[in-house]
N, C-alpha and C. Protein backbone atom coordinates (compact mmCIF):
# COMPACT_ATOMS: atom_id res chain seq x y z
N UNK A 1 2.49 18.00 -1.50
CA UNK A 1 2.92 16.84 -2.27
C UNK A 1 3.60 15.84 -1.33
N UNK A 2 3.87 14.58 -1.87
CA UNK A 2 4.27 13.24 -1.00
C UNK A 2 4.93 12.60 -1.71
N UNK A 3 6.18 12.14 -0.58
CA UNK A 3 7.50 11.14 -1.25
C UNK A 3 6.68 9.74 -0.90
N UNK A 4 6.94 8.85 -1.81
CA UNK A 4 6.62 7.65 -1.26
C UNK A 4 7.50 6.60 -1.68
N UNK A 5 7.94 5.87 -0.39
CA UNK A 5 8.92 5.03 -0.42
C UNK A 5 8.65 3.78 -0.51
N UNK A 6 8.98 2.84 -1.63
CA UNK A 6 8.71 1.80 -1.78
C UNK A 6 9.61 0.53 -1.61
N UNK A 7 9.38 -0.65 -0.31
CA UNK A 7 10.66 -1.30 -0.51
C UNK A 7 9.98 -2.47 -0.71
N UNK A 8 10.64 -3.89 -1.07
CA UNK A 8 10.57 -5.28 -1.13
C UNK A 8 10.67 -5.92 -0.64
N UNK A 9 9.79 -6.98 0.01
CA UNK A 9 10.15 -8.48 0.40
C UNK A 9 11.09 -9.19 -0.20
N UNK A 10 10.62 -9.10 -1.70
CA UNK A 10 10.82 -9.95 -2.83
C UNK A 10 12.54 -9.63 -3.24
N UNK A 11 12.90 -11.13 -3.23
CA UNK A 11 14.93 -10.78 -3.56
C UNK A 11 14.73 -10.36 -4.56
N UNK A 12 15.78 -9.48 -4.86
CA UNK A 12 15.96 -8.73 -6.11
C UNK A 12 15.59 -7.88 -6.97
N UNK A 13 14.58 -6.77 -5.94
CA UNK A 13 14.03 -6.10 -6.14
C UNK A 13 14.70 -4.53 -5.53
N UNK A 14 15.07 -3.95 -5.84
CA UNK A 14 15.75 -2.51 -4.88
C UNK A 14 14.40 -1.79 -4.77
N UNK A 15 14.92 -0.69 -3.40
CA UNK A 15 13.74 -0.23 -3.13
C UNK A 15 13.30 1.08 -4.21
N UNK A 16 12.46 1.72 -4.37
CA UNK A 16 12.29 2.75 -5.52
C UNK A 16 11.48 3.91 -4.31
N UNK A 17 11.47 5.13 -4.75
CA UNK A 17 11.18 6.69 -4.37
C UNK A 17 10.44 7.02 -5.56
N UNK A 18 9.26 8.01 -4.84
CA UNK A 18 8.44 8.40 -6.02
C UNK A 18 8.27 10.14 -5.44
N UNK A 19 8.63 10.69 -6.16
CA UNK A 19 8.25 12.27 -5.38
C UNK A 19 7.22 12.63 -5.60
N UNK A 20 6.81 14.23 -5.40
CA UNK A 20 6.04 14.58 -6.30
C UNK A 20 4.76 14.50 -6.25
N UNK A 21 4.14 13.23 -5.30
CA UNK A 21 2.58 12.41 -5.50
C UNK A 21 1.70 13.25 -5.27
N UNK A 22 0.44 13.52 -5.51
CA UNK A 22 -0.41 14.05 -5.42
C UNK A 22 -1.38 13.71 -4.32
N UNK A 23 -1.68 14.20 -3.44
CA UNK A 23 -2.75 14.31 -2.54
C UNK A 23 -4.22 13.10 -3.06
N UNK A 24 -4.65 12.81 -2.26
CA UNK A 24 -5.78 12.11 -2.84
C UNK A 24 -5.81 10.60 -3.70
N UNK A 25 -4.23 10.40 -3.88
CA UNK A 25 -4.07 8.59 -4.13
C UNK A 25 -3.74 7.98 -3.46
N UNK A 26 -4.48 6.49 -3.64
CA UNK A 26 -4.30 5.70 -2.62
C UNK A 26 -2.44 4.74 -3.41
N UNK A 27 -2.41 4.12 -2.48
CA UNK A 27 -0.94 3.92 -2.44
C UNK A 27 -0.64 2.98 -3.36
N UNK A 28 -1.68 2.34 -3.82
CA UNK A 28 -2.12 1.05 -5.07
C UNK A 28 -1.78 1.84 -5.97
N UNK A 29 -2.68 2.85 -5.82
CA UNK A 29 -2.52 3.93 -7.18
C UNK A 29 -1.06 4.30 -7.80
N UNK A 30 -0.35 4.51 -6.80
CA UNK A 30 0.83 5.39 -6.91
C UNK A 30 2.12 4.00 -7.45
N UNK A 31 1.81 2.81 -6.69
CA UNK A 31 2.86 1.51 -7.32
C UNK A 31 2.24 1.67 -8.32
N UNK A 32 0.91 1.40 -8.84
CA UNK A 32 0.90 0.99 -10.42
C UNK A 32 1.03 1.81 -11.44
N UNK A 33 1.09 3.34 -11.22
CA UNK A 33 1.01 4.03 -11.74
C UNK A 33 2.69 4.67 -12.29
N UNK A 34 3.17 4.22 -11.48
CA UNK A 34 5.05 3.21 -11.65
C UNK A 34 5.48 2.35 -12.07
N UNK A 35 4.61 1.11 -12.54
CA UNK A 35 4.93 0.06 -12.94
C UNK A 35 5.14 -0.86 -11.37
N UNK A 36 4.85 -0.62 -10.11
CA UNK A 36 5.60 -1.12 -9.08
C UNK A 36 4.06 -2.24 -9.09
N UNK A 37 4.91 -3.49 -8.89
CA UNK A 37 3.71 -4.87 -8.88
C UNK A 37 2.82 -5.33 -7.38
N UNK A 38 1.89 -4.59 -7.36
CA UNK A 38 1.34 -4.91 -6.25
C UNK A 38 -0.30 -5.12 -6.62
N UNK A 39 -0.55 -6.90 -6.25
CA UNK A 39 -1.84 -7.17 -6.46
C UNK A 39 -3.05 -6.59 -6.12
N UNK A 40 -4.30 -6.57 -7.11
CA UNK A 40 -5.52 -6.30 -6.96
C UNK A 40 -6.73 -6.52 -7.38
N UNK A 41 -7.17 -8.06 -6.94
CA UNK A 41 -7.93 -8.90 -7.44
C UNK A 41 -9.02 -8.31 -7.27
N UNK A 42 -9.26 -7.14 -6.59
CA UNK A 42 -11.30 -6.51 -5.83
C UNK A 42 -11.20 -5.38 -7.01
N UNK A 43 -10.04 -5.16 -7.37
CA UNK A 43 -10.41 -3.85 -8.33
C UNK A 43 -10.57 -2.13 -7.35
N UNK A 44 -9.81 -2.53 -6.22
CA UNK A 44 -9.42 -1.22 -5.93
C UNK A 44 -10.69 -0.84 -4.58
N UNK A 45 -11.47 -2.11 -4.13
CA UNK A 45 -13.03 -1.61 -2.88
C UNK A 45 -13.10 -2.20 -2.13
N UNK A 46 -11.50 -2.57 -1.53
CA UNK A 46 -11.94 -3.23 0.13
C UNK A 46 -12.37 -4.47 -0.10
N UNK A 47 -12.55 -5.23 -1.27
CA UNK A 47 -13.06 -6.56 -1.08
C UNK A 47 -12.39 -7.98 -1.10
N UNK A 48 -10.82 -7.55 -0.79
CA UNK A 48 -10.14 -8.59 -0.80
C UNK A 48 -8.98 -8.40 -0.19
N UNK A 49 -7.86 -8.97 -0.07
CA UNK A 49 -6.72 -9.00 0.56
C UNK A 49 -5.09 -8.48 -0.09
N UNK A 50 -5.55 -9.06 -1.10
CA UNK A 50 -4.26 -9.01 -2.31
C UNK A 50 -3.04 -7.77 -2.05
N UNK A 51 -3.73 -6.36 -1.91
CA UNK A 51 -2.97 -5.33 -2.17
C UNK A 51 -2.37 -5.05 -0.66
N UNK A 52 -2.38 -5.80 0.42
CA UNK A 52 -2.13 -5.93 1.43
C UNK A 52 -0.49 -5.57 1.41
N UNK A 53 -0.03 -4.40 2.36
CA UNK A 53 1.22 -4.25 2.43
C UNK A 53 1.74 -3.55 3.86
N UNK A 54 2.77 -3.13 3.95
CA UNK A 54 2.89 -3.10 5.28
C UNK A 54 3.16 -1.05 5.34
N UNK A 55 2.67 -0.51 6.01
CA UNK A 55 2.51 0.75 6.21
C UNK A 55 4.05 1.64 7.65
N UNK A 56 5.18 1.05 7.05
CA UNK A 56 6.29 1.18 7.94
C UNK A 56 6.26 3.03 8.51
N UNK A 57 6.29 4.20 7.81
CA UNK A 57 5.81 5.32 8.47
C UNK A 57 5.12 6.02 7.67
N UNK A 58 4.57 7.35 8.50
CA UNK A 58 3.65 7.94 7.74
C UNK A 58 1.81 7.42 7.75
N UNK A 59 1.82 6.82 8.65
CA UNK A 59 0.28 6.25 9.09
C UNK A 59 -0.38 7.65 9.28
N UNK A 60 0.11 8.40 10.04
CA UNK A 60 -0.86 9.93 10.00
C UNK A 60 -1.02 10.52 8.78
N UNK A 61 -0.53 10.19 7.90
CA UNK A 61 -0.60 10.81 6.42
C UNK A 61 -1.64 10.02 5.50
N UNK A 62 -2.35 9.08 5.92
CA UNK A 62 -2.73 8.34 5.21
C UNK A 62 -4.67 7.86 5.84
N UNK A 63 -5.16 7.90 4.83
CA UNK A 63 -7.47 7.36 5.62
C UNK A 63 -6.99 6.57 6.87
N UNK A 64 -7.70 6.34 7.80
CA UNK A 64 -7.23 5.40 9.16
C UNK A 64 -8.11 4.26 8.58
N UNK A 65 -7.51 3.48 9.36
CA UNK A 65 -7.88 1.64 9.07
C UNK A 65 -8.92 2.21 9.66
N UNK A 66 -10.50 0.93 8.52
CA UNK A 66 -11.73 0.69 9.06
C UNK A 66 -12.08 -0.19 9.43
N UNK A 67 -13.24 -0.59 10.01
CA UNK A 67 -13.20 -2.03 10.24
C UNK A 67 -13.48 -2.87 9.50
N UNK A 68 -13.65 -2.42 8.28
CA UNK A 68 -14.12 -3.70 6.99
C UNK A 68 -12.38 -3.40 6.56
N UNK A 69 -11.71 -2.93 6.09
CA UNK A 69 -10.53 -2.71 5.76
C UNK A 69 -9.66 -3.72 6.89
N UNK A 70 -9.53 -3.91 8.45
CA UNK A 70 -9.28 -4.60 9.72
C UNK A 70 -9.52 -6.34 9.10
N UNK A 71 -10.74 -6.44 9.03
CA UNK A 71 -11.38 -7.92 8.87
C UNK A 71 -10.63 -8.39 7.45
N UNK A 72 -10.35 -7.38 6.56
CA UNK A 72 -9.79 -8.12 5.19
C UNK A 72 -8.05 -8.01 5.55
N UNK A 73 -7.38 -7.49 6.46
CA UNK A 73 -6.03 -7.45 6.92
C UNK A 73 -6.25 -9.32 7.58
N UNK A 74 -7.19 -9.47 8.14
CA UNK A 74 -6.87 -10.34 9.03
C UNK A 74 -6.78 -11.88 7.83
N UNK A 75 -7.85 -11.63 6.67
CA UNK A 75 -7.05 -12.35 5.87
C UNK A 75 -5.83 -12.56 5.30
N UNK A 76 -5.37 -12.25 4.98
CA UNK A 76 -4.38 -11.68 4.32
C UNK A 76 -2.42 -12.12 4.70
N UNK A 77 -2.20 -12.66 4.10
CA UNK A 77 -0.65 -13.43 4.30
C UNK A 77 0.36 -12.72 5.24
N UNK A 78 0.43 -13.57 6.27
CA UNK A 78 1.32 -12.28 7.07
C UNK A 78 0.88 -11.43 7.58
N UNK A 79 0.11 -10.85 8.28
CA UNK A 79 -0.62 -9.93 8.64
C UNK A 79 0.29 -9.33 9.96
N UNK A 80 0.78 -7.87 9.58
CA UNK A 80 1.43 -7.61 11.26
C UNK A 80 0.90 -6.40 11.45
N UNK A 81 0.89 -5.46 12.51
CA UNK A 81 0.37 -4.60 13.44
C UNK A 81 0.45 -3.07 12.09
N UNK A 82 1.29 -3.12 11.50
CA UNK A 82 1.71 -2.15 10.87
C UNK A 82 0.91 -2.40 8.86
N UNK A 83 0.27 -3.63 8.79
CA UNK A 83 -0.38 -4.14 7.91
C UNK A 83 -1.68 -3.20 7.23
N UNK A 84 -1.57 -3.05 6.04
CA UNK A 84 -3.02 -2.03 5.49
C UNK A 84 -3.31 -2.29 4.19
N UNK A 85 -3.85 -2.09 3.83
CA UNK A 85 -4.65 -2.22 2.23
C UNK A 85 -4.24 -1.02 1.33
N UNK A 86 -3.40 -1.32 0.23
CA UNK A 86 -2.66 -0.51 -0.44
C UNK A 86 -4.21 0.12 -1.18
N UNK A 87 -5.19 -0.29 -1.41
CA UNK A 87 -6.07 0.56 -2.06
C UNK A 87 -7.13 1.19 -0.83
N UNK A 88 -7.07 1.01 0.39
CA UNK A 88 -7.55 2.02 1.45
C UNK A 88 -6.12 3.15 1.81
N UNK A 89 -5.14 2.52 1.49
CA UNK A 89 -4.29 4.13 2.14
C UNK A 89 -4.32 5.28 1.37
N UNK A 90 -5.34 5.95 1.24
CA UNK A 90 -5.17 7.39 0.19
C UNK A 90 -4.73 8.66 1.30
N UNK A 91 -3.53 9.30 0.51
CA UNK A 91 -3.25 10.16 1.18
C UNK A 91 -4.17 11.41 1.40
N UNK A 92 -4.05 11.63 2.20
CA UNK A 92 -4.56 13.04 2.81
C UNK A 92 -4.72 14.10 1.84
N UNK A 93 -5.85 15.14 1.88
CA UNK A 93 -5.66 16.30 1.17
C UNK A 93 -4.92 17.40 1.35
N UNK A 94 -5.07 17.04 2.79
CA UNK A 94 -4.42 18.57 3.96
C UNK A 94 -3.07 18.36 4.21
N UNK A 95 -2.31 17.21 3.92
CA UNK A 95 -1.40 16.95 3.96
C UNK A 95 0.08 16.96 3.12
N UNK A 96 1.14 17.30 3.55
CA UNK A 96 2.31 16.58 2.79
C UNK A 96 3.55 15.67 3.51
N UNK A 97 4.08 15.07 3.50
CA UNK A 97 5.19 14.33 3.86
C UNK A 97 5.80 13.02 3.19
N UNK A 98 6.50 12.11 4.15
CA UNK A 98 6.93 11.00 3.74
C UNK A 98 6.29 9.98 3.90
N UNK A 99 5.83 8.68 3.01
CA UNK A 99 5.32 7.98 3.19
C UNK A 99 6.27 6.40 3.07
N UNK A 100 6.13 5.69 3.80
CA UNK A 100 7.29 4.20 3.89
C UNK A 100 6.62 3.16 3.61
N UNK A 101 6.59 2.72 2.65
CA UNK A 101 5.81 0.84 2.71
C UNK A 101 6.48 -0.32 2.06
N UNK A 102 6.64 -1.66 2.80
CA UNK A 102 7.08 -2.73 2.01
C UNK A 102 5.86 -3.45 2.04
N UNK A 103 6.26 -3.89 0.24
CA UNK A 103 5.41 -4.83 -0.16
C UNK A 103 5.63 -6.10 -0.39
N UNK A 104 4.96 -7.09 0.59
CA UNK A 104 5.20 -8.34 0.44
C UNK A 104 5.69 -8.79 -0.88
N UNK A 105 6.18 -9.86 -0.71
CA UNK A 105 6.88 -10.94 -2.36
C UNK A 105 5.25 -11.01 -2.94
N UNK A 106 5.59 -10.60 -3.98
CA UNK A 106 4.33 -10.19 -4.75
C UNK A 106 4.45 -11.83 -5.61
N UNK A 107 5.22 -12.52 -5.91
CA UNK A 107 5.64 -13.82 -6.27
C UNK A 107 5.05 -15.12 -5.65
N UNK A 108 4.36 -14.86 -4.47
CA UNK A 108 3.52 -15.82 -3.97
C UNK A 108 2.46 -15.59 -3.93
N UNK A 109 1.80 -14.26 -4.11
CA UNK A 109 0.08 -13.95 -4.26
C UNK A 109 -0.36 -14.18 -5.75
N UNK A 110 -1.56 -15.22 -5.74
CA UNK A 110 -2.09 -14.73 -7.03
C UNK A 110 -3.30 -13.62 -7.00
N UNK A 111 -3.16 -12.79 -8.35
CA UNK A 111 -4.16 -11.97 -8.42
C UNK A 111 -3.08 -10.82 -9.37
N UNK A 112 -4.07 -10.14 -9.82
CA UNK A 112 -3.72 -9.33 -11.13
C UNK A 112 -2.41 -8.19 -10.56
């Protein structure tokens, strides 16, 4: 199982902890499945930018960046070294640990 740590760009938002997670969701999955607001205009297939967030630790725990996943980072607001697609990071099967991500101010992206 996997902690996943969720923090904010966005003022006024505190950061939230999710225990418990199950193997096999991607990290989109796990904010919305919290209520935590993180855009997703492609519907969850690599085809857009929106769910774009920043992957602070726990990158070994998580699918490795592809290169169609790479090319849609490079769209994407802000883009830094540590940058990934909240609906490509699915955790590992073989895995458990901690997972760290801030999500951009969700207040300046449009998309669902």
């Amino acid at each position: 199982m996997y902690t996943v740590k969720f923090k904010f760009e966005q003022k006024g938002l505190e950061p939230v902890t999710i225990e418990n997670v199950a193997p096999g969701q991607s990290i989109l999955e796990v904010a919305l499945d919290n209520n935590i607001e993180l855009h997703h205009n492609c519907g969850m297939v690599c085809a857009c930018s929106t769910c774009h967030l920043y992957l602070e630790k726990g990158e070994d725990l998580v699918a490795e960046l592809s290169d169609k996943e790479e090319d849609f980072i490079d769209r994407a607001r802000n883009p830094k070294l540590e940058s990934r697609l909240g609906c490509q990071c699915v955790l590992n099967d073989d895995d458990s640990g901690v997972v760290e991500v801030t999500i951009p101010d969700q207040s300046v992206i449009h998309g669902d």
